[in-house]
Protein backbone atom coordinates (compact mmCIF):
# COMPACT_ATOMS: atom_id res chain seq x y z
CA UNK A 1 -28.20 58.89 -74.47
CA UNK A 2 -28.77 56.70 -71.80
CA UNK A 3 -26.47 53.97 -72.69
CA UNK A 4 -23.83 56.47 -73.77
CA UNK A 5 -23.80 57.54 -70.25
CA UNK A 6 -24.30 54.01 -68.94
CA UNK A 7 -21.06 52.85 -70.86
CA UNK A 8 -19.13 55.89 -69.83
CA UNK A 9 -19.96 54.74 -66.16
CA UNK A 10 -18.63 51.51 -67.28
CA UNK A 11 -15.35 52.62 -68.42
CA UNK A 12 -14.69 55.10 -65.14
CA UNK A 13 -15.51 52.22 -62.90
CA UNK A 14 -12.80 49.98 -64.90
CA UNK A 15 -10.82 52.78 -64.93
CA UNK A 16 -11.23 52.53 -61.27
CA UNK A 17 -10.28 49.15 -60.83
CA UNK A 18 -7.62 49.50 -62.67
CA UNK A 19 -5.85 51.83 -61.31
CA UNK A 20 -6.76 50.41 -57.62
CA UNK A 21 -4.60 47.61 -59.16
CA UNK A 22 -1.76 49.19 -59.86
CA UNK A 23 -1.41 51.32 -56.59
CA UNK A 24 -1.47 47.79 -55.70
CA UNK A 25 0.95 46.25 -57.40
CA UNK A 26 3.02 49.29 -56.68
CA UNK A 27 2.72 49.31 -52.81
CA UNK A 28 3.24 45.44 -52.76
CA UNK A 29 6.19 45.71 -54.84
CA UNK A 30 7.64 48.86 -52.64
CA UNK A 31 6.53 46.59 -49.24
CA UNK A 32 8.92 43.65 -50.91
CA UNK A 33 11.95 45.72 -52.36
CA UNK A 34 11.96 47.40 -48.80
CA UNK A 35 12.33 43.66 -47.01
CA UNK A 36 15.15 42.77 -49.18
CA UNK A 37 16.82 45.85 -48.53
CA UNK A 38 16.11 45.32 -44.70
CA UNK A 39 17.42 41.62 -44.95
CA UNK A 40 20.54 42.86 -47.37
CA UNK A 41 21.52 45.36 -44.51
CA UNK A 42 20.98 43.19 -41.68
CA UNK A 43 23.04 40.12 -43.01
CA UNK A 44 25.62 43.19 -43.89
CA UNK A 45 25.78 44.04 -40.23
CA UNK A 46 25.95 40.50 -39.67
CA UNK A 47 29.09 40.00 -41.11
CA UNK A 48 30.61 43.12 -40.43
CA UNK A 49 30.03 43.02 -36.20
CA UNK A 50 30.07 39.24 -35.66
CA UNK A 51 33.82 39.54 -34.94
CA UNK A 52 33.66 42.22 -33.08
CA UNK A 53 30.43 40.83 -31.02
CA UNK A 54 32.84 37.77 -30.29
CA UNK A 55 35.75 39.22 -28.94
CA UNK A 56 33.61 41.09 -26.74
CA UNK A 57 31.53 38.47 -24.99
CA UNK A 58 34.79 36.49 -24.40
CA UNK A 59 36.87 38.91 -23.33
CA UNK A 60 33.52 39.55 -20.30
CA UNK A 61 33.26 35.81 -20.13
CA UNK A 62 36.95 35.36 -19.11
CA UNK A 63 36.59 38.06 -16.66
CA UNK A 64 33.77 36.36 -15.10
CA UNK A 65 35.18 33.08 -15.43
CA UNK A 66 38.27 34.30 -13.73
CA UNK A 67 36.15 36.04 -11.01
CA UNK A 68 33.61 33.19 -10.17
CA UNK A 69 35.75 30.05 -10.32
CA UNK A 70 36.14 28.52 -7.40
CA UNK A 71 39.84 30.32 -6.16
CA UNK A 72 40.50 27.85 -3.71
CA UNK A 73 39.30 24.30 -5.90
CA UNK A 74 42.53 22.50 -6.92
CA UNK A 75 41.03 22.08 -10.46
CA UNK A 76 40.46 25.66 -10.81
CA UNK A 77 43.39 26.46 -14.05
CA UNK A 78 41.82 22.73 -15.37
CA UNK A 79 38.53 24.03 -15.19
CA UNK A 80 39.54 27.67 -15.83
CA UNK A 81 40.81 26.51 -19.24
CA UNK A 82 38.37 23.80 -19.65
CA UNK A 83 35.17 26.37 -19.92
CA UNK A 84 36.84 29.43 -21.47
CA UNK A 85 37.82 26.58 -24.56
CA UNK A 86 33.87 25.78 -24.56
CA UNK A 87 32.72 29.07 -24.55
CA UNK A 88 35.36 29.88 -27.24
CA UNK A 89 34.39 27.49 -29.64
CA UNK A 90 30.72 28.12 -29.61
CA UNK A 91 31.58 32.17 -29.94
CA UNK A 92 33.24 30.61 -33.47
CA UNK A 93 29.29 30.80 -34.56
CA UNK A 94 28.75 33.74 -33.94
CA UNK A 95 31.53 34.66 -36.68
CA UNK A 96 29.90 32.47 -38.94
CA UNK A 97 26.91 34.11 -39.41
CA UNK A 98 24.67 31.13 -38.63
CA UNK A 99 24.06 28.20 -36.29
CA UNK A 100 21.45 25.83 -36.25
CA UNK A 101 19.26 24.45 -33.74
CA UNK A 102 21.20 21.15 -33.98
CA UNK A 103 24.08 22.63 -33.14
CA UNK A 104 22.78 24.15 -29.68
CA UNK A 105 21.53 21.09 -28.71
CA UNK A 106 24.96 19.60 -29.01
CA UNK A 107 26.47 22.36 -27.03
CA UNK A 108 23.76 21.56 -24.25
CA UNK A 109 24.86 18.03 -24.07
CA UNK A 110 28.63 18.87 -23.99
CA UNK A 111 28.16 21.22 -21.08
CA UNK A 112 26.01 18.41 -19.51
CA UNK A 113 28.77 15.44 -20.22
CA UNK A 114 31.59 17.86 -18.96
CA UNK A 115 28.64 18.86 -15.86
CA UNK A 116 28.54 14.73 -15.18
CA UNK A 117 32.41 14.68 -14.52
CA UNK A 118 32.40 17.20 -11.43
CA UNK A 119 34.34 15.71 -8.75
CA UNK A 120 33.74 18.24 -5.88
CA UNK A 121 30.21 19.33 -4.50
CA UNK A 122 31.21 23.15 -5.56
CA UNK A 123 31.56 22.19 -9.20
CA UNK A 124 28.02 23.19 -9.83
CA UNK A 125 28.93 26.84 -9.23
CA UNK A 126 31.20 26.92 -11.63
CA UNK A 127 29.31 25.25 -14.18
CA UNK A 128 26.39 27.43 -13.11
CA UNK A 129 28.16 30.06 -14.66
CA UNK A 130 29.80 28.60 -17.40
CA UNK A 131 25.92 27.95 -18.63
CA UNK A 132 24.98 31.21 -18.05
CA UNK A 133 27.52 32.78 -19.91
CA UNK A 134 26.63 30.02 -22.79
CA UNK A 135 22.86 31.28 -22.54
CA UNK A 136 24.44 34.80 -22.67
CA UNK A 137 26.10 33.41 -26.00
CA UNK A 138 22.33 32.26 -27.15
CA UNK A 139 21.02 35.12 -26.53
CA UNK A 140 23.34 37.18 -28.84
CA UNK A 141 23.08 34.90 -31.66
CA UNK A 142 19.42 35.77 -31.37
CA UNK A 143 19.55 39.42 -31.84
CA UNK A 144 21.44 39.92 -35.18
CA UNK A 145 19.33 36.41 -36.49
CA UNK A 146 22.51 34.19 -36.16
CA UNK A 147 20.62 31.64 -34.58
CA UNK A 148 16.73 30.86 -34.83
CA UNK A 149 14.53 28.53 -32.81
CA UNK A 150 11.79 26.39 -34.27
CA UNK A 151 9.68 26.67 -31.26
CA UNK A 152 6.78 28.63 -32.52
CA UNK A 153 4.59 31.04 -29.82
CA UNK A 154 1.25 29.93 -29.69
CA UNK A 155 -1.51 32.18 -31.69
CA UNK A 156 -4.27 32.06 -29.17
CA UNK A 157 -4.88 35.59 -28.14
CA UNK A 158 -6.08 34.20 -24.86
CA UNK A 159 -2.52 32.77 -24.59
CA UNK A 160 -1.05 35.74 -24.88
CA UNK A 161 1.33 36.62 -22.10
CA UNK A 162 0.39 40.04 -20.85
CA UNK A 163 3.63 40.74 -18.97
CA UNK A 164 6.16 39.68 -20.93
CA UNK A 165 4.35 41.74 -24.28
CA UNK A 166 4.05 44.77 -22.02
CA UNK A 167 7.70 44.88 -20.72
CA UNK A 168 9.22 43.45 -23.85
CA UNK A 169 7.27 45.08 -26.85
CA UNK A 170 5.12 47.64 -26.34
CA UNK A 171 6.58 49.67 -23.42
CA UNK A 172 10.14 50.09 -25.18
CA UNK A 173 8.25 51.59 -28.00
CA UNK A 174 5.91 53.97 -25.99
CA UNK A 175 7.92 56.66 -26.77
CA UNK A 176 8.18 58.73 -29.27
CA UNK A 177 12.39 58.95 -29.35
CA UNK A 178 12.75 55.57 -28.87
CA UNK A 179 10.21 54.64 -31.85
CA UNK A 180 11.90 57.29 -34.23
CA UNK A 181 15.30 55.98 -33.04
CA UNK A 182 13.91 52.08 -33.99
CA UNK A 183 13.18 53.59 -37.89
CA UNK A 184 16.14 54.90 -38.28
CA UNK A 185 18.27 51.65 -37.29
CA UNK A 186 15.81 50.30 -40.20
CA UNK A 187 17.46 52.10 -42.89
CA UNK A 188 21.17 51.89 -41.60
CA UNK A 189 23.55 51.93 -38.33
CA UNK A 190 23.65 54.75 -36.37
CA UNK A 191 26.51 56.22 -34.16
CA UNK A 192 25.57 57.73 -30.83
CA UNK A 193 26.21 61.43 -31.97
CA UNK A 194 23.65 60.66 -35.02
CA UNK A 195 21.37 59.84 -32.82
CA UNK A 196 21.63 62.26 -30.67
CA UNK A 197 21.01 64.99 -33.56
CA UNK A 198 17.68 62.88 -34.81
CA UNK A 199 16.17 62.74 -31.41
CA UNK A 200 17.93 65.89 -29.59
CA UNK A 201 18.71 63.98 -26.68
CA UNK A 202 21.94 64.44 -24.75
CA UNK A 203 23.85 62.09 -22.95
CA UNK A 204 22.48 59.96 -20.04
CA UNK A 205 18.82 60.60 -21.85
CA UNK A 206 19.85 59.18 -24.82
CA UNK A 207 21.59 56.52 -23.12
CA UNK A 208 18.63 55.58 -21.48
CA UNK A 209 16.30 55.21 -24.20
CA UNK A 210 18.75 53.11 -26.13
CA UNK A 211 19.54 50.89 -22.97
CA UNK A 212 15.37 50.17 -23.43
CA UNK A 213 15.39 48.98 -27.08
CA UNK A 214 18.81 47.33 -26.08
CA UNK A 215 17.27 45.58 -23.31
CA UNK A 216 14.23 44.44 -25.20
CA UNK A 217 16.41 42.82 -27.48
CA UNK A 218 15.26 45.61 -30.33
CA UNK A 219 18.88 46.75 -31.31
CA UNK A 220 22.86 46.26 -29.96
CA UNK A 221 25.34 48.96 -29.85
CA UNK A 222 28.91 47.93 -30.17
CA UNK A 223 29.17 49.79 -26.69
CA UNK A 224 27.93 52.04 -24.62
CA UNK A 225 28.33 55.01 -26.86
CA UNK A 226 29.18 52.86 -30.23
CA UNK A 227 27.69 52.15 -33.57
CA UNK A 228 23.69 50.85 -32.99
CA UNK A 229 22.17 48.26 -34.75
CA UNK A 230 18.73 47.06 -35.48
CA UNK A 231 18.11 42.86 -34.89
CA UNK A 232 16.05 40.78 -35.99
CA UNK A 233 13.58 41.41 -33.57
CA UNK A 234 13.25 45.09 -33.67
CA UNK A 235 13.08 44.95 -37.88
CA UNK A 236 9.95 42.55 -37.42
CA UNK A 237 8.49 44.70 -34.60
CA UNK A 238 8.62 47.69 -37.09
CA UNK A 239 7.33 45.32 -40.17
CA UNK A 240 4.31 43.83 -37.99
CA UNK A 241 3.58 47.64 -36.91
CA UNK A 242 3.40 49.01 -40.37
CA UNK A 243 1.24 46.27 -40.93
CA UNK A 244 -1.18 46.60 -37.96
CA UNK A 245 -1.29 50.98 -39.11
CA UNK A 246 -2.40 49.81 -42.89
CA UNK A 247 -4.74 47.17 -41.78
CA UNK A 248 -6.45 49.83 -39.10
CA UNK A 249 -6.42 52.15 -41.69
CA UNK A 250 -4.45 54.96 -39.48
């Protein structure tokens, strides 16, 4: 009797196991399908606002070219045209989906040549902003994943920068709208009236908790009131989250 019971034990505790296993299997399977559907819809939106992404930082960088160029500097249309055609060509990357670090680089040392051939003392204003606009060009690439860095951020914890984590990660999300409105960029774009009927916010309060995650570098909206995406960024935020909640157990 006793080793009926004994071997009944057994086969619950395999049982057990087994089944442990599969909800395993199952939830690591789910965890992958769900990346690949992430990555399929972010190279999607990729592709589909690149051009539009493009246009719009050049049509602001001519403005501010035309605005903070030297008016009086006899080079000004030279240099005018000069920095617009830079800016242009590197804004070609962003339409193609990728760039890599090498190519950056090469940008740097264009900028720097062209910097080097400055005749008049108030050149570096204008090439001042010519590189800011280019950083401003970096910067987008960044969002969407266009363009990745291999600098790695140190893992000591004592390295950690307090500041920049607070401002740039965990206040944007200490909210409850602005958290909800990060999942739901996770599954697809959003237009600003969708939003507004997820987190039944109107307006200027929706505006500013999307200007937050916008500014943190979480998601891009085509405009003010446009079509919102989720980047790179904000996806991996969400990812490392889920993944902080299962290891916690919460």
């Amino acid at each position: 009797m006793t080793d009926g019971t004994e071997h009944h034990g057994r086969e619950i505790e395999d049982l057990r196991s087994e089944i442990a296993g599969i909800r395993g299997g199952i939830r690591r399977f789910i965890e992958h399908a769900s990346e690949q559907h992430i990555d399929t819809i972010l190279g999607g939106l990729r592709r589909e606002y690149a051009e539009v992404f493009a246009r719009e930082h050049l049509t602001d960088a001519d403005q501010s070219l035309r605005e903070r160029v030297i008016q009086e500097c006899p080079m000004r249309d030279r240099c005018y045209a000069a920095f617009y055609e830079f800016l242009k060509n590197a804004a070609e990357h962003i339409r193609d989906g990728e760039v890599s670090e090498e190519v950056i680089r090469s940008y740097r040392d264009r900028l720097g040549a062209m910097r080097k051939g400055g005749k008049f003392d108030d050149c570096s204003t204008c090439f001042t902003e010519t590189n800011r606009l280019f950083e401003k060009q970096i910067d987008l690439m960044r969002s969407p994943g266009i363009y990745r860095s291999s600098q790695q951020a140190s893992g000591s914890i004592a390295g950690l920068p307090g500041e920049v984590l607070a401002r740039g990660l965990f206040e944007p999300l200490a909210n409850r709208h602005r958290f909800r409105i990060l999942q739901s960029l996770s599954v697809e774009k959003q237009t600003f009236s969708d939003l507004s009927t997820l987190t039944d916010l109107r307006g200027g309060n929706l505006l500013f908790h999307l200007k937050k995650l916008q500014d943190a570098g979480m998601i891009l909206q085509r405009h003010e009131r446009g079509d919102s995406i989720i980047t790179e960024k904000g996806y991996k935020t969400l990812k490392g989250i889920g993944t902080l909640c299962t290891t916690l157990r919460l």
